[in-house]
C-alpha atoms as a PDB file:
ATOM      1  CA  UNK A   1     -32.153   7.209 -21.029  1.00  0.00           C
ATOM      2  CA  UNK A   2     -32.531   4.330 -23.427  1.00  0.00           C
ATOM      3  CA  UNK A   3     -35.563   1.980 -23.793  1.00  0.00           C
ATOM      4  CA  UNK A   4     -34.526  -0.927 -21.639  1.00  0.00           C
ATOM      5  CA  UNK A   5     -33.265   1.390 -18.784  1.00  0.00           C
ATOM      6  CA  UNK A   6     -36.709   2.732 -18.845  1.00  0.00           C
ATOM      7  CA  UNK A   7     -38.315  -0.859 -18.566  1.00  0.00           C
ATOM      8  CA  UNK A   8     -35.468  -1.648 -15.532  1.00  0.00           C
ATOM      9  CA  UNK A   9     -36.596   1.236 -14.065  1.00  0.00           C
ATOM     10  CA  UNK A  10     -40.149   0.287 -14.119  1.00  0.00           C
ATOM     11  CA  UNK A  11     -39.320  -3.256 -12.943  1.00  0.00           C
ATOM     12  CA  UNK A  12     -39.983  -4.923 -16.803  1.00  0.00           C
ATOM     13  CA  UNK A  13     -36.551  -6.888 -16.698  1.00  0.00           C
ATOM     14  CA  UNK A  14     -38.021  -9.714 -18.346  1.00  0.00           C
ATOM     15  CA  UNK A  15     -39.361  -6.987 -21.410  1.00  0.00           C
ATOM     16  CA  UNK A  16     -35.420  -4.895 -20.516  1.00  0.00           C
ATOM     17  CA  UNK A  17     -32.998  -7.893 -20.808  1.00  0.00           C
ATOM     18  CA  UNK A  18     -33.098  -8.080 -24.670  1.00  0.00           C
ATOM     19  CA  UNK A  19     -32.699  -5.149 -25.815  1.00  0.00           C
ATOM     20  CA  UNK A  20     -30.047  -4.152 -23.079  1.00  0.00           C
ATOM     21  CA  UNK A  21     -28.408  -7.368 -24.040  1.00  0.00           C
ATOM     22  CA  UNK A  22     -28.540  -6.040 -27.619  1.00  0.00           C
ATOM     23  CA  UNK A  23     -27.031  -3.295 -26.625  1.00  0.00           C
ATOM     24  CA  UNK A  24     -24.216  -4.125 -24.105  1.00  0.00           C
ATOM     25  CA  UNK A  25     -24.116  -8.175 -24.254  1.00  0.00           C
ATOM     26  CA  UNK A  26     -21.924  -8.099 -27.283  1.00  0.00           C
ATOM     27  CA  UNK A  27     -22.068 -11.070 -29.957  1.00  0.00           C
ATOM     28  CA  UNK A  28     -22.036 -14.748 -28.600  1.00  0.00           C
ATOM     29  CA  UNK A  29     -18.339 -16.139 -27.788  1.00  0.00           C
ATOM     30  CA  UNK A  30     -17.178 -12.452 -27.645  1.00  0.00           C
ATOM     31  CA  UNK A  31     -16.434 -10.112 -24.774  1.00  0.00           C
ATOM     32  CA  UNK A  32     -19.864  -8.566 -23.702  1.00  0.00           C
ATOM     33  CA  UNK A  33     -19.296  -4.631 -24.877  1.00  0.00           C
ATOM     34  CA  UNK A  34     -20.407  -2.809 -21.678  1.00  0.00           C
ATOM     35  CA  UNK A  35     -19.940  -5.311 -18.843  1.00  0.00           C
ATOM     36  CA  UNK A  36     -21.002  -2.445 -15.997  1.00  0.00           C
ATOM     37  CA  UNK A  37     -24.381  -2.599 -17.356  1.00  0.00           C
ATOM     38  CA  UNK A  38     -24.681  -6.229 -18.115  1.00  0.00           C
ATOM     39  CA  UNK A  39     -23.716  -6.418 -14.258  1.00  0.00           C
ATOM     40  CA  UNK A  40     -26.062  -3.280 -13.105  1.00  0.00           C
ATOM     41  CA  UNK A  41     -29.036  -4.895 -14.832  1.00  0.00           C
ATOM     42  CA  UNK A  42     -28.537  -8.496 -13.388  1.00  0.00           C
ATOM     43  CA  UNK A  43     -27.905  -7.005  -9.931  1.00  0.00           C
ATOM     44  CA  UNK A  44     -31.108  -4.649  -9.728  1.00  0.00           C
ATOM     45  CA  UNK A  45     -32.933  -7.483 -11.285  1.00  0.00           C
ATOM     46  CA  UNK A  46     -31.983  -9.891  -8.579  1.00  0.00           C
ATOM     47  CA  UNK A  47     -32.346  -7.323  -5.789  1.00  0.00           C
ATOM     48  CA  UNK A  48     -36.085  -6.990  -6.483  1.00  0.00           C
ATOM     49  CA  UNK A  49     -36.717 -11.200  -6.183  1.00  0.00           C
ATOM     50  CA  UNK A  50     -37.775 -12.996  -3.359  1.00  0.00           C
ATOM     51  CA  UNK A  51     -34.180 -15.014  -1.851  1.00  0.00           C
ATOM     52  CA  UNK A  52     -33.899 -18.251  -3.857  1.00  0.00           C
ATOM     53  CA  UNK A  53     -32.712 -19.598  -7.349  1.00  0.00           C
ATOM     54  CA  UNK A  54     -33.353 -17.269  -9.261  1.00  0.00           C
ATOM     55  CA  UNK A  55     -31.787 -14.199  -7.140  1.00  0.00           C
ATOM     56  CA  UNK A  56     -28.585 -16.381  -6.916  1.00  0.00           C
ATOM     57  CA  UNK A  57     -28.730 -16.555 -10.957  1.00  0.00           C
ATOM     58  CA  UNK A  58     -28.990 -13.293 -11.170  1.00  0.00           C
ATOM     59  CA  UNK A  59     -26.323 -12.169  -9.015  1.00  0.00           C
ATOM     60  CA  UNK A  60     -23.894 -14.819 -10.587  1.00  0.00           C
ATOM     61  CA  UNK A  61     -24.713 -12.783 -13.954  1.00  0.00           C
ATOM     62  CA  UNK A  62     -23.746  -9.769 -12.484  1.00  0.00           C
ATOM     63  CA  UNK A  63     -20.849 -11.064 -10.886  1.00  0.00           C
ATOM     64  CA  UNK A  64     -19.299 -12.465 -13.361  1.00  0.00           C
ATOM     65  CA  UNK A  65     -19.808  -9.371 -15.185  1.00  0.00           C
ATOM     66  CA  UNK A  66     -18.909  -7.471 -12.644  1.00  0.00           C
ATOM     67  CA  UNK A  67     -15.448  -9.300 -12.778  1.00  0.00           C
ATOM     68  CA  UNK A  68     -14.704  -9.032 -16.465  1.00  0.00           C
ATOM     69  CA  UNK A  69     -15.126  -5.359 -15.979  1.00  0.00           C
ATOM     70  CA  UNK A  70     -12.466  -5.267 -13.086  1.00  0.00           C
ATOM     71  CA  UNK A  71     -10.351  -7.353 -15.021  1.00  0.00           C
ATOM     72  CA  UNK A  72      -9.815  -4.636 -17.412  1.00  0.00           C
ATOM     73  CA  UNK A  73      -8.635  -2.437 -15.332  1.00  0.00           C
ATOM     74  CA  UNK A  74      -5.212  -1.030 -16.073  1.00  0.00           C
ATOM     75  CA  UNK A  75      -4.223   0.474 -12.214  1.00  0.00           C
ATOM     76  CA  UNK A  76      -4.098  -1.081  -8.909  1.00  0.00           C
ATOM     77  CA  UNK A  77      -7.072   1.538  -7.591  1.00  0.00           C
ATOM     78  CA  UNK A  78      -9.044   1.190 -10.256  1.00  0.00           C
ATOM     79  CA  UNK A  79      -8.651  -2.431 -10.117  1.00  0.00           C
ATOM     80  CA  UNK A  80      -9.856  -1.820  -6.403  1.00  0.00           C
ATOM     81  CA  UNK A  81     -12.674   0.261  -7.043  1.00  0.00           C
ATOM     82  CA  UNK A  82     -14.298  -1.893  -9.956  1.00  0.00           C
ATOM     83  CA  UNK A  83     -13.496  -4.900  -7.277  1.00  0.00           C
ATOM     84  CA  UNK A  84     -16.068  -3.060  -4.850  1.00  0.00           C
ATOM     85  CA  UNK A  85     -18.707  -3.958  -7.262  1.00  0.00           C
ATOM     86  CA  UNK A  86     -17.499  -7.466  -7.208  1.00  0.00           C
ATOM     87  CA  UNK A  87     -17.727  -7.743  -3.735  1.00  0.00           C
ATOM     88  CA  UNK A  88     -20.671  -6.472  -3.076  1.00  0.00           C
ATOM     89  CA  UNK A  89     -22.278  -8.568  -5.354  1.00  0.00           C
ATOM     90  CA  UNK A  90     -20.337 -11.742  -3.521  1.00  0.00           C
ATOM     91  CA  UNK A  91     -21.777 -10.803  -0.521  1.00  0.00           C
ATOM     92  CA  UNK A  92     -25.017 -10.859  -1.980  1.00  0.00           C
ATOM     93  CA  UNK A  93     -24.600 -14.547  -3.300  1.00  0.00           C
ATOM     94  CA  UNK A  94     -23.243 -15.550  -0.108  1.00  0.00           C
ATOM     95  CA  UNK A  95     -26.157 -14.470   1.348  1.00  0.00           C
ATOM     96  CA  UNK A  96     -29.194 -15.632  -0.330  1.00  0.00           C
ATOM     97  CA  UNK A  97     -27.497 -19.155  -0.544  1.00  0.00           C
ATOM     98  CA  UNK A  98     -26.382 -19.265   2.892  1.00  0.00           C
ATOM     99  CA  UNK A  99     -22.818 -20.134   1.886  1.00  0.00           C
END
């Protein structure tokens, strides 16, 4: 287990989020290199806040991360597996907004 999944596990995402994005976030304008764990992180961290702004920001992270991953897919159930994620994570957003 590396560093930062040691802080997420102990709840230190504000201490976790740069070194993971070190690690998996890639290099600004780029695709992020591990996009599962960019969208893991964002959805654990917004699990564990109170319903408001800054859950909704969170889960939009790992949405969107979420999505690039599925994107990359290269078979239809594949594609609908890694879409599982996205959904989920939809769901989530829907909600804590109340859309």
């Amino acid at each position: 287990m590396s560093g930062w999944r040691e802080l997420m596990a102990a709840g230190r995402f504000d201490e976790a989020e740069a070194p993971m994005l070190a690690e998996c976030g890639g290099r600004p304008n780029e695709w992020p290199a591990d996009p599962e764990a960019l969208g893991e992180f964002y959805e654990t961290w917004g699990d564990t806040l109170s319903p408001g702004l800054t859950a909704i920001e969170k889960y939009e992270k790992a949405h969107g991360n979420f999505a690039i991953f599925a994107s990359w897919s290269t078979s239809g159930g594949e594609g609908t597996a890694r879409m599982m994620d996205v959904s989920r994570v939809t769901k989530k957003i829907e909600d804590v907004s109340g859309r």
